[in-house]
PDB file of N, CA and C in Angstrom:
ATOM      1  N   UNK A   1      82.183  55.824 100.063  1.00  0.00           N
ATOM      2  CA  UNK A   1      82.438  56.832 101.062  1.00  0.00           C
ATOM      3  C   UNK A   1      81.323  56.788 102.109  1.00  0.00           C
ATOM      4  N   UNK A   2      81.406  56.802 103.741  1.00  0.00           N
ATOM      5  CA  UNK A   2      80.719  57.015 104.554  1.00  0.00           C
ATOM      6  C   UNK A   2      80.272  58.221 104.882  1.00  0.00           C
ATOM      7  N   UNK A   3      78.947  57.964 105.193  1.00  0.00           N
ATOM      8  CA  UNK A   3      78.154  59.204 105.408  1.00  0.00           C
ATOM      9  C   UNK A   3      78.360  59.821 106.616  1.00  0.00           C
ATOM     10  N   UNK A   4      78.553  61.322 106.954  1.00  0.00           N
ATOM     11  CA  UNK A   4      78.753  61.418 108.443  1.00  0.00           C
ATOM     12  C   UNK A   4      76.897  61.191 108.544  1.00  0.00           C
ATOM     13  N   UNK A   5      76.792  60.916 110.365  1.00  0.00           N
ATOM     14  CA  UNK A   5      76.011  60.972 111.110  1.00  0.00           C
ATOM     15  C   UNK A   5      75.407  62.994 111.313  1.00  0.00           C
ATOM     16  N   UNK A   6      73.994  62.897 111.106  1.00  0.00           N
ATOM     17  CA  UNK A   6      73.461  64.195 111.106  1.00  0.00           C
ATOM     18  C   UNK A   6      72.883  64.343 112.878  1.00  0.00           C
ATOM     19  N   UNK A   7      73.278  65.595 112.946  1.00  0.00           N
ATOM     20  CA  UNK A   7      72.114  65.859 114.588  1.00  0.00           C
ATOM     21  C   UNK A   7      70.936  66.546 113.867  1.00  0.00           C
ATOM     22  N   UNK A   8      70.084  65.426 114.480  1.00  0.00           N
ATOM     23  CA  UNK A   8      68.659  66.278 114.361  1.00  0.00           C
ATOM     24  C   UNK A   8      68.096  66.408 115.812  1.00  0.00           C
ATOM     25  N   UNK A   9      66.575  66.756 115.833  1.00  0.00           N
ATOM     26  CA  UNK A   9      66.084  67.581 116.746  1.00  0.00           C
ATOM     27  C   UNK A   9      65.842  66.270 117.615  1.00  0.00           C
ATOM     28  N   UNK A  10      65.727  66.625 118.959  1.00  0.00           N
ATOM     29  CA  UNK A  10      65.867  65.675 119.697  1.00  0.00           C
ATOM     30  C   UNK A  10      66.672  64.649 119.770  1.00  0.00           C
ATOM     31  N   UNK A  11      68.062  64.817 119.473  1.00  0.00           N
ATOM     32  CA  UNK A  11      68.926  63.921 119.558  1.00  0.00           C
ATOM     33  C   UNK A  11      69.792  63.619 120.844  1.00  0.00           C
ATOM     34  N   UNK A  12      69.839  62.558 121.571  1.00  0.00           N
ATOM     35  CA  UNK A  12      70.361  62.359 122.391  1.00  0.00           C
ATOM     36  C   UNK A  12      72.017  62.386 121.895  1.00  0.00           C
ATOM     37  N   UNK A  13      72.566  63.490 122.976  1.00  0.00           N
ATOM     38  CA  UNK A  13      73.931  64.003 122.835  1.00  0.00           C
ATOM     39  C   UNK A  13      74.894  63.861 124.272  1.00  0.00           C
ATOM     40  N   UNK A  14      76.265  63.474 124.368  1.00  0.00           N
ATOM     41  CA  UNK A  14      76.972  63.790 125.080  1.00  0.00           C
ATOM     42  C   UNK A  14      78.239  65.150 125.136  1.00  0.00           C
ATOM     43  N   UNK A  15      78.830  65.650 125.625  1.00  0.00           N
ATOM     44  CA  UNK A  15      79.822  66.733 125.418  1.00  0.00           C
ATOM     45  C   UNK A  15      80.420  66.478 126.663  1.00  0.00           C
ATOM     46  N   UNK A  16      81.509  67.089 126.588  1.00  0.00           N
ATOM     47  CA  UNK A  16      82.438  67.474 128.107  1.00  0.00           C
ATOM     48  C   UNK A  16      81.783  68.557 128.677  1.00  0.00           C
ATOM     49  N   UNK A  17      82.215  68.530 130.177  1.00  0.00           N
ATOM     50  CA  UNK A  17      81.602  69.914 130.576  1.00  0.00           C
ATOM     51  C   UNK A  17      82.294  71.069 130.378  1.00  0.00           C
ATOM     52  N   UNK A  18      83.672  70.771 130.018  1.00  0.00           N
ATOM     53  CA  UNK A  18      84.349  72.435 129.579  1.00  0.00           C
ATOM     54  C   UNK A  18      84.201  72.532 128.688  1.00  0.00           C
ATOM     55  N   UNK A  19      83.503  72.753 127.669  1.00  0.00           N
ATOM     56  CA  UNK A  19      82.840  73.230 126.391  1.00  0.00           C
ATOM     57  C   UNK A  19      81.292  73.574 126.461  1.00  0.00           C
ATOM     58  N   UNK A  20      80.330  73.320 127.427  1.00  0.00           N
ATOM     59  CA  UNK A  20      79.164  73.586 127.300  1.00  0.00           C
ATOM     60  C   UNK A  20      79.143  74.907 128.140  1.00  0.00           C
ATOM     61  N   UNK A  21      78.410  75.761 127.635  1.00  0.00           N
ATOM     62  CA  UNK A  21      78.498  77.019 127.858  1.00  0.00           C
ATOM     63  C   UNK A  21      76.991  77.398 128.418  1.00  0.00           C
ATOM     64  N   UNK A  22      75.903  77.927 129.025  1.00  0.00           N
ATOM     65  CA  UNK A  22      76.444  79.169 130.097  1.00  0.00           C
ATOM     66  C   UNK A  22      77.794  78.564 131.409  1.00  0.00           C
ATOM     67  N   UNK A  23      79.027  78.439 131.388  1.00  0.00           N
ATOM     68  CA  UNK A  23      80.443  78.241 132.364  1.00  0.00           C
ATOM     69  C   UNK A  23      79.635  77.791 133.570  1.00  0.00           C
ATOM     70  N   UNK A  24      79.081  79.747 133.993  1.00  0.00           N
ATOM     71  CA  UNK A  24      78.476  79.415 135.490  1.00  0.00           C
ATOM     72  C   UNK A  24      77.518  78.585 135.779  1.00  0.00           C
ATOM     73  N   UNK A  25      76.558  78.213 134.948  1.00  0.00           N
ATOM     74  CA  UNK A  25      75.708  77.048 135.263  1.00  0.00           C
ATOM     75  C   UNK A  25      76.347  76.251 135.567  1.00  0.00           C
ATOM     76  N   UNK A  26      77.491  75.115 134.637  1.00  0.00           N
ATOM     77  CA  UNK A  26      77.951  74.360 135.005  1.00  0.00           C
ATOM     78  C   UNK A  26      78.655  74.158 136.316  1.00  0.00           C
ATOM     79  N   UNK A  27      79.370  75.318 136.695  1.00  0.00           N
ATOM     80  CA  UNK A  27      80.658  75.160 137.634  1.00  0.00           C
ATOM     81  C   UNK A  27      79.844  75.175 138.698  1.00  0.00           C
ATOM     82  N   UNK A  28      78.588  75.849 138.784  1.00  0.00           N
ATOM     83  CA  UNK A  28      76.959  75.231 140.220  1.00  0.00           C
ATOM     84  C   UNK A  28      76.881  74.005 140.345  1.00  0.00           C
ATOM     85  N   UNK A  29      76.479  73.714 139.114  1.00  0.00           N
ATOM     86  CA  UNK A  29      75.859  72.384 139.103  1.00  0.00           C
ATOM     87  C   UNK A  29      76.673  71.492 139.609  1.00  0.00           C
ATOM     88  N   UNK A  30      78.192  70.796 138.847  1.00  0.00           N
ATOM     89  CA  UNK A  30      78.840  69.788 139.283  1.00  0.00           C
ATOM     90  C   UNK A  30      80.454  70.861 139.341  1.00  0.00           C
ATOM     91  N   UNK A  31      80.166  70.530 141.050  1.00  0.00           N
ATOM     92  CA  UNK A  31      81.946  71.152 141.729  1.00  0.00           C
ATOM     93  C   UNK A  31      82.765  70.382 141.424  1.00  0.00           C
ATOM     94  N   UNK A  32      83.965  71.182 141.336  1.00  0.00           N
ATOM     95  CA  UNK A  32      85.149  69.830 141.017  1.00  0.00           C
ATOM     96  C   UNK A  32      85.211  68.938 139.970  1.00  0.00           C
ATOM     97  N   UNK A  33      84.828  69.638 138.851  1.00  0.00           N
ATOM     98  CA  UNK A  33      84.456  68.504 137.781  1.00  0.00           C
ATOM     99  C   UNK A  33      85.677  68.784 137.154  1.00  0.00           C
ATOM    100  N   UNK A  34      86.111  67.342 136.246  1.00  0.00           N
ATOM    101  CA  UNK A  34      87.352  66.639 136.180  1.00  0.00           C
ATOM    102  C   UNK A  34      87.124  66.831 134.759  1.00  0.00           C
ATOM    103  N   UNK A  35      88.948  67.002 133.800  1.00  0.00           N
ATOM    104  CA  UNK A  35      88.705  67.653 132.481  1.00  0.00           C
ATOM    105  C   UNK A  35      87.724  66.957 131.313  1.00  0.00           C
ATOM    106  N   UNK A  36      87.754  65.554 131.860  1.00  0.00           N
ATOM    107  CA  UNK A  36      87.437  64.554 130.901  1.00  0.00           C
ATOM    108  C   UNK A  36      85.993  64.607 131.699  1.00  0.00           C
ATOM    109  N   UNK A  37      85.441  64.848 132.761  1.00  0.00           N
ATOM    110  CA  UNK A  37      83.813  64.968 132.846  1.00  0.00           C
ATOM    111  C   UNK A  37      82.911  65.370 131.642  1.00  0.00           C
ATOM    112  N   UNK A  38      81.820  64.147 131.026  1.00  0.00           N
ATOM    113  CA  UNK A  38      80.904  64.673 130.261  1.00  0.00           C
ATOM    114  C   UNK A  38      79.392  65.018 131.006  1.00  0.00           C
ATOM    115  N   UNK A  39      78.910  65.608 130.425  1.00  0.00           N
ATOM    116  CA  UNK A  39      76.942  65.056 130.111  1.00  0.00           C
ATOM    117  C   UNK A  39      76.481  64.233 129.209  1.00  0.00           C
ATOM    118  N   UNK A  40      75.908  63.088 130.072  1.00  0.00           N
ATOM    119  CA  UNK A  40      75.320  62.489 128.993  1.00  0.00           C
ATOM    120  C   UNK A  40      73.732  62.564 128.491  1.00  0.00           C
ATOM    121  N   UNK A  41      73.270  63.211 129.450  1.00  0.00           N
ATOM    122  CA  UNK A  41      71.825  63.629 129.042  1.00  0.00           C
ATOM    123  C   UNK A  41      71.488  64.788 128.205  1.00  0.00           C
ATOM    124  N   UNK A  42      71.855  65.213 127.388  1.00  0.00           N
ATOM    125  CA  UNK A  42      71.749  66.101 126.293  1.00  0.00           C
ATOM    126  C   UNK A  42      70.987  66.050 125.580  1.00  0.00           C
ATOM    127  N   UNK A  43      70.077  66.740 125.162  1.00  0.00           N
ATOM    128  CA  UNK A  43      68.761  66.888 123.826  1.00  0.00           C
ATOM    129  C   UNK A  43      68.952  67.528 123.186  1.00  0.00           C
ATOM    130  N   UNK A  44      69.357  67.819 121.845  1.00  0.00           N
ATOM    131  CA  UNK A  44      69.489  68.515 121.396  1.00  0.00           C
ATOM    132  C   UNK A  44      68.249  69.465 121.334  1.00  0.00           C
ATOM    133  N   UNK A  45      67.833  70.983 121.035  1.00  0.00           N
ATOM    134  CA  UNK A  45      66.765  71.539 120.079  1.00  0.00           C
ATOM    135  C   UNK A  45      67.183  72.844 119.306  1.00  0.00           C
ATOM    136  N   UNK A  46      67.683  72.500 118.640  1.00  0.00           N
ATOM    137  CA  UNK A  46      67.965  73.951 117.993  1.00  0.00           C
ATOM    138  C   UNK A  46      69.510  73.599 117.343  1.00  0.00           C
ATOM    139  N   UNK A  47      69.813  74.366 115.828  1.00  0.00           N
ATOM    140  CA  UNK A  47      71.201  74.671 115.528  1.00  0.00           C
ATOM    141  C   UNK A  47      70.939  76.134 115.487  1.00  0.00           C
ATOM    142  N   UNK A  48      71.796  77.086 115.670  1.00  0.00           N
ATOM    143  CA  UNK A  48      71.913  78.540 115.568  1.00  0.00           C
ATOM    144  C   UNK A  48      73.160  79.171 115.572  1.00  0.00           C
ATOM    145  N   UNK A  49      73.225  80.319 115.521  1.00  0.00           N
ATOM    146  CA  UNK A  49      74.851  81.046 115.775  1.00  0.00           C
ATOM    147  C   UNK A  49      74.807  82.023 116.630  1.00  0.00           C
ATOM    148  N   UNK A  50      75.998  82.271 117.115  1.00  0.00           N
ATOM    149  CA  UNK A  50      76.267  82.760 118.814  1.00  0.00           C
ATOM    150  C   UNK A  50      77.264  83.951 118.401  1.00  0.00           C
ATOM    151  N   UNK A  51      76.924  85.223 118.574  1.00  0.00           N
ATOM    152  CA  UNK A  51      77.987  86.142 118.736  1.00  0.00           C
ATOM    153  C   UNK A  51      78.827  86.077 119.909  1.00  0.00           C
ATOM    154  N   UNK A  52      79.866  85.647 120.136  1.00  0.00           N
ATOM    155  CA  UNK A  52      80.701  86.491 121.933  1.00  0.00           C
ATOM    156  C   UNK A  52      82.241  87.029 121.497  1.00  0.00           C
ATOM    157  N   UNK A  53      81.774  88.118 121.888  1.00  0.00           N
ATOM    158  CA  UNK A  53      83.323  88.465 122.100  1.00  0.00           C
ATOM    159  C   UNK A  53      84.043  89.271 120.897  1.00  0.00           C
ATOM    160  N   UNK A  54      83.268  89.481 119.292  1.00  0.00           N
ATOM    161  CA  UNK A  54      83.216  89.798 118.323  1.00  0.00           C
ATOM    162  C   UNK A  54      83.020  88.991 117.754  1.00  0.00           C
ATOM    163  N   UNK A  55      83.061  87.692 117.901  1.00  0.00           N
ATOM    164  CA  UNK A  55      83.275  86.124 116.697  1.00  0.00           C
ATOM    165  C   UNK A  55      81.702  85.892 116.709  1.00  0.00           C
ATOM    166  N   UNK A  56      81.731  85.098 115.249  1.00  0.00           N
ATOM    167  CA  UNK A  56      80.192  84.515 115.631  1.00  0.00           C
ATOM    168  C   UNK A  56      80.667  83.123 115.236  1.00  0.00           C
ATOM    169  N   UNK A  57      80.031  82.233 115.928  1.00  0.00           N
ATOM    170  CA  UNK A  57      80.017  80.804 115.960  1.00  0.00           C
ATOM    171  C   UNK A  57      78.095  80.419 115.760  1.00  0.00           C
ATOM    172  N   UNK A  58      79.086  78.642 114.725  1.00  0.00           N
ATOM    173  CA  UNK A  58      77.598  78.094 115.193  1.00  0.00           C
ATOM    174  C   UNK A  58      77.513  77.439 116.330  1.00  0.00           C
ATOM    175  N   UNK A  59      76.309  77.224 116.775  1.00  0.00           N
ATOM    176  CA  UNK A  59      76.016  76.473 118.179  1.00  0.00           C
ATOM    177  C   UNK A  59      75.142  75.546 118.117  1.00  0.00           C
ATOM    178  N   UNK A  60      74.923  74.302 118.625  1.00  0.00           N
ATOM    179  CA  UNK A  60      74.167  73.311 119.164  1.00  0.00           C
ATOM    180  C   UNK A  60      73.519  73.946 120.361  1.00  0.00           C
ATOM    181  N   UNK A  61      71.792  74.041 120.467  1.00  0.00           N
ATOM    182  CA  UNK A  61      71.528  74.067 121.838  1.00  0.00           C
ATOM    183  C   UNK A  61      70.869  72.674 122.446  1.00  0.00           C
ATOM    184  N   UNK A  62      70.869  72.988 123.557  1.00  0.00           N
ATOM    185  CA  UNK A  62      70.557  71.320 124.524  1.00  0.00           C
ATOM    186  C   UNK A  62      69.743  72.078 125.672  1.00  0.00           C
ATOM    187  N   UNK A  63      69.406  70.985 126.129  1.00  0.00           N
ATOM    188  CA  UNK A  63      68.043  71.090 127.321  1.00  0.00           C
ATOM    189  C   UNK A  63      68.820  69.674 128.116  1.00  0.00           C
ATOM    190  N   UNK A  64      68.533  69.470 129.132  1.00  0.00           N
ATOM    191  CA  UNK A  64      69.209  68.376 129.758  1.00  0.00           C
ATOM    192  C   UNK A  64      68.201  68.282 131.345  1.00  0.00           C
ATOM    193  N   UNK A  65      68.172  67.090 131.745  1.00  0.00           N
ATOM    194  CA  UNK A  65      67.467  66.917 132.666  1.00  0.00           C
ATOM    195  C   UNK A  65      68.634  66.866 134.054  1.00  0.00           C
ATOM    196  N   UNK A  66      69.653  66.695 133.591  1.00  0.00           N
ATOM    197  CA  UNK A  66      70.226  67.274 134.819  1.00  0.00           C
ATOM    198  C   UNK A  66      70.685  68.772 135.076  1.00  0.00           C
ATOM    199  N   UNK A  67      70.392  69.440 134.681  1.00  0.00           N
ATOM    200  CA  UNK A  67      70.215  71.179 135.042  1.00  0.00           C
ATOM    201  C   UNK A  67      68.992  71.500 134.169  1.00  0.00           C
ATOM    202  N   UNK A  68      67.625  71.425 134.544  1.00  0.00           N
ATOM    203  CA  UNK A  68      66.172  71.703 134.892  1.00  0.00           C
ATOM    204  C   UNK A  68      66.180  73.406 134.235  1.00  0.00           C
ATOM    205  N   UNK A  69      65.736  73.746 133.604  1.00  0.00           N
ATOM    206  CA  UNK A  69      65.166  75.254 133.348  1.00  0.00           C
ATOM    207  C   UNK A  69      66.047  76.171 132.751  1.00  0.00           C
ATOM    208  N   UNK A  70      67.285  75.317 131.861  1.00  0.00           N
ATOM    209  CA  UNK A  70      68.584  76.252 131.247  1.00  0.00           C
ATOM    210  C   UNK A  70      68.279  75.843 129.775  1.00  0.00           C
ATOM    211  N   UNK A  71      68.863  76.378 129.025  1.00  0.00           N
ATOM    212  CA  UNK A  71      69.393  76.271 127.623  1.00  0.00           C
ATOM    213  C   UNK A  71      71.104  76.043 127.603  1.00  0.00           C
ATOM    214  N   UNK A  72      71.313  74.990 127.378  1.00  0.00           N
ATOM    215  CA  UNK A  72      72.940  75.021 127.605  1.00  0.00           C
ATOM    216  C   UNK A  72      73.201  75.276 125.460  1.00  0.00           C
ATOM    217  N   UNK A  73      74.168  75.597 125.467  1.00  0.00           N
ATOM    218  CA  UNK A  73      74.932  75.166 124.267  1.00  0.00           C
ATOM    219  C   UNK A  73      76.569  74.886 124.302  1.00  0.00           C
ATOM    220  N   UNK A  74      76.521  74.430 122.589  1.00  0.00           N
ATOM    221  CA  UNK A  74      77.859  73.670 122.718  1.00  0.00           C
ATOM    222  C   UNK A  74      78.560  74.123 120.989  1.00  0.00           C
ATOM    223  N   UNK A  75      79.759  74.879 121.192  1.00  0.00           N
ATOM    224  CA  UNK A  75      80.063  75.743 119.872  1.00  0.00           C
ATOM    225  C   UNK A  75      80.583  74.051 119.396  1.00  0.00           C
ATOM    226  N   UNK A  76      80.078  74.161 117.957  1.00  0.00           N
ATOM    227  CA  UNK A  76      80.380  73.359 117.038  1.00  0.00           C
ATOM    228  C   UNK A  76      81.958  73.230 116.557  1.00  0.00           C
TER     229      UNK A  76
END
């Protein structure tokens, strides 16, 4: 049996941009972005869990050098 692959800290990550969450950061950053648009500069630092809305989720957070001074995350 194969092992899944683990994220650890500092892991270089990609995601789409309609799943990485704070929305409004993104929709600043890159206008017009297309469904299949990713990031590929993603770091991971952190696993944690996210209350919104009543639900709690876990979350991946990321740091990324193309949006400078955010915490993005990405619900698992």
């Amino acid at each position: 049996m194969a092992r899944a692959k683990r994220l650890g800290d500092q892991a270089r990550c990609s995601a789409l941009l309609k799943y990485i969450h704070p929305s409004p950061v993104i929709a600043v950053k890159f206008l017009n972005s297309l469904p299949t648009q990713r990031l590929d500069d993603l770091i991971a630092i952190k696993q944690d869990r996210v209350t919104r809305k009543g639900w709690t989720y876990d979350a991946i957070f990321f740091t990324s050098e193309s949006i400078p001074g955010e915490t993005l995350f990405v619900v698992r």
